[in-house]
C-alpha atoms as a PDB file:
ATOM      1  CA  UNK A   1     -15.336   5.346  16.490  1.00  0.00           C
ATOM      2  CA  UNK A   2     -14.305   3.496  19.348  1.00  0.00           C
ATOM      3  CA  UNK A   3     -11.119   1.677  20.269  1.00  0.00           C
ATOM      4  CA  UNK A   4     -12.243  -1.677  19.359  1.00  0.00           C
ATOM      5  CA  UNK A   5     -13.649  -0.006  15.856  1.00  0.00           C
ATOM      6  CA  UNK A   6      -9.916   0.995  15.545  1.00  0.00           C
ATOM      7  CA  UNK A   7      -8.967  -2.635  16.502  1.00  0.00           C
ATOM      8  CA  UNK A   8     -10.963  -4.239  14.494  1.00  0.00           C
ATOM      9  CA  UNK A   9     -10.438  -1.882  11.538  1.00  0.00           C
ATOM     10  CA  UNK A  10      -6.455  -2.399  11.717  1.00  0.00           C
ATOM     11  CA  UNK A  11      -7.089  -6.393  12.228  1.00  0.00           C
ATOM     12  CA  UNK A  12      -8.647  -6.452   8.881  1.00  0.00           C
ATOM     13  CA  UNK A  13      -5.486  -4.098   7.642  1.00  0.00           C
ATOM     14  CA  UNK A  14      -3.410  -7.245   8.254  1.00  0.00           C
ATOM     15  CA  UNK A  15      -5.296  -9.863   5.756  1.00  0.00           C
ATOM     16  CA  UNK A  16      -3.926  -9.258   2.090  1.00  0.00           C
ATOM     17  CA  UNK A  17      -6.249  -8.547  -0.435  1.00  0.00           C
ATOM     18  CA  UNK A  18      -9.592  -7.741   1.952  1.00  0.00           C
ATOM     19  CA  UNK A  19      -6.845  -4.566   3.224  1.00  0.00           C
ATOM     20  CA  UNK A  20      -7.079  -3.258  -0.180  1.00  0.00           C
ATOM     21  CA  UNK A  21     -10.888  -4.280  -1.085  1.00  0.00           C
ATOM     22  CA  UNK A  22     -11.641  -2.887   2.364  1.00  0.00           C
ATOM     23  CA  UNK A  23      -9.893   0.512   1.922  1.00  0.00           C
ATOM     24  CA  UNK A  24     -11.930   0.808  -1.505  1.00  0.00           C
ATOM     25  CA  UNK A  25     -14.710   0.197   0.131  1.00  0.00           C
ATOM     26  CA  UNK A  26     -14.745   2.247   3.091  1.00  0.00           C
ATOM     27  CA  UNK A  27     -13.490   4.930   0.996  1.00  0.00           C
ATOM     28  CA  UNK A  28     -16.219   5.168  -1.269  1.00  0.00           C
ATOM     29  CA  UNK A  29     -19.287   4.252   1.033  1.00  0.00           C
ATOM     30  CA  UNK A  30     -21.163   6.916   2.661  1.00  0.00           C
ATOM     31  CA  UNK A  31     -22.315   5.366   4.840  1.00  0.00           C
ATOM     32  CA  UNK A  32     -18.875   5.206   6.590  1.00  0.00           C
ATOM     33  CA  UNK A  33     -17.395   6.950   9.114  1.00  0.00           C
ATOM     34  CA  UNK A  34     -15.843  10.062   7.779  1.00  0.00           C
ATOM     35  CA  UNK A  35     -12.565   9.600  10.084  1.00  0.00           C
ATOM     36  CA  UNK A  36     -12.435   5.729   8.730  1.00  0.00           C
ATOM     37  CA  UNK A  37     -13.057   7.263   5.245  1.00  0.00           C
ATOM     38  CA  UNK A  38     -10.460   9.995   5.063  1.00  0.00           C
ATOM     39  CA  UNK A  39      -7.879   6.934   6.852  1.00  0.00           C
ATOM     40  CA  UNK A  40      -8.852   4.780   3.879  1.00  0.00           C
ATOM     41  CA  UNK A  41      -8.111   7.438   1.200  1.00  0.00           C
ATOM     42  CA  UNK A  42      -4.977   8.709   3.192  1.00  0.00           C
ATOM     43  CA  UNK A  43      -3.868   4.638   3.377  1.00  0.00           C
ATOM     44  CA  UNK A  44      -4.508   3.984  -0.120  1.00  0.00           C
ATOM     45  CA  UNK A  45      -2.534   6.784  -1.190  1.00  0.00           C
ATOM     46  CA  UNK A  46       0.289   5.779   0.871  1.00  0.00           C
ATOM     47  CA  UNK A  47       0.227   2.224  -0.444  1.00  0.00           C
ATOM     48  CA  UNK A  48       0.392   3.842  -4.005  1.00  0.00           C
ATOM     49  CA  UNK A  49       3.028   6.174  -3.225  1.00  0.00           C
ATOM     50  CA  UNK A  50       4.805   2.599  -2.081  1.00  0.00           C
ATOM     51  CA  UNK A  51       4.328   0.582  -4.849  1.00  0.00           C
ATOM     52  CA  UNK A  52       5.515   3.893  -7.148  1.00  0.00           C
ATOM     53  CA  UNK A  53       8.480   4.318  -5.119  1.00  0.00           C
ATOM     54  CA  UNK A  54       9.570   0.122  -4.921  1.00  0.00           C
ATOM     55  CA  UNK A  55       9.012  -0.396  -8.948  1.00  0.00           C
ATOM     56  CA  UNK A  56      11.484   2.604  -9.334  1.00  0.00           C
ATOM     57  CA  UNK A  57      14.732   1.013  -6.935  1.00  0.00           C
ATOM     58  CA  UNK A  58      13.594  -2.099  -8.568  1.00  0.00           C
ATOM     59  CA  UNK A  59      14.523  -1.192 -11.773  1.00  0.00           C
ATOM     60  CA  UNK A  60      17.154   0.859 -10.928  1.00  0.00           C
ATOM     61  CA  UNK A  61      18.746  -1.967  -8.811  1.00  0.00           C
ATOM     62  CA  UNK A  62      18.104  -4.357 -12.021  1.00  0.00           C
ATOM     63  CA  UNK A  63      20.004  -1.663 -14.235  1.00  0.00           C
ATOM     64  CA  UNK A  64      23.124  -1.443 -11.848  1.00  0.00           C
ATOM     65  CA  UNK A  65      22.883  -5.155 -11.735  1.00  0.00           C
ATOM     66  CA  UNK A  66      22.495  -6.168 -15.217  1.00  0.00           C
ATOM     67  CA  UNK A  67      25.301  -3.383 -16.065  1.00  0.00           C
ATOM     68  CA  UNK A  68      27.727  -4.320 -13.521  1.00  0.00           C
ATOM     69  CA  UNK A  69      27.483  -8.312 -15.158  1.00  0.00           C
ATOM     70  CA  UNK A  70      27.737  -6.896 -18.253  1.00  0.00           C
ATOM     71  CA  UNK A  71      31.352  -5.333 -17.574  1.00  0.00           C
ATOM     72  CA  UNK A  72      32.756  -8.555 -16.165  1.00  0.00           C
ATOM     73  CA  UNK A  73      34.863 -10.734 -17.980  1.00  0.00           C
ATOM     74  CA  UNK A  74      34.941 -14.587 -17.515  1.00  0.00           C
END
């Protein structure tokens, strides 16, 4: 792949949504080249491991939250 390949690749990286039906779809096509497919997988996993890791400080930041307002006294 070339440098504008890589440009053009990350460009579409940027737009929500297409990133993640991109990434699906360069992941899965064979067709694709196999350096843009293993990025695809390795990005996909690492948006995973993200949305795994936010849901968890979510809710524990809603359980410190909802515990600390349910010690106060008005």
């Amino acid at each position: 792949m070339t440098l504008g390949d890589w440009m053009i690749t990350l460009l579409l990286l940027f737009i929500p949504i297409v990133n993640i039906v991109m990434l699906i779809i360069w992941s899965v096509d064979s067709s694709t080249n196999e350096n843009k497919k293993h990025f695809a997988w390795a990005y996909l996993i690492y948006m995973a491991i993200g949305v795994v890791v936010s849901i968890i400080f979510s809710s524990i930041l809603i359980s410190v939250i909802l515990a600390a307002m349910s010690s106060m006294n008005y």
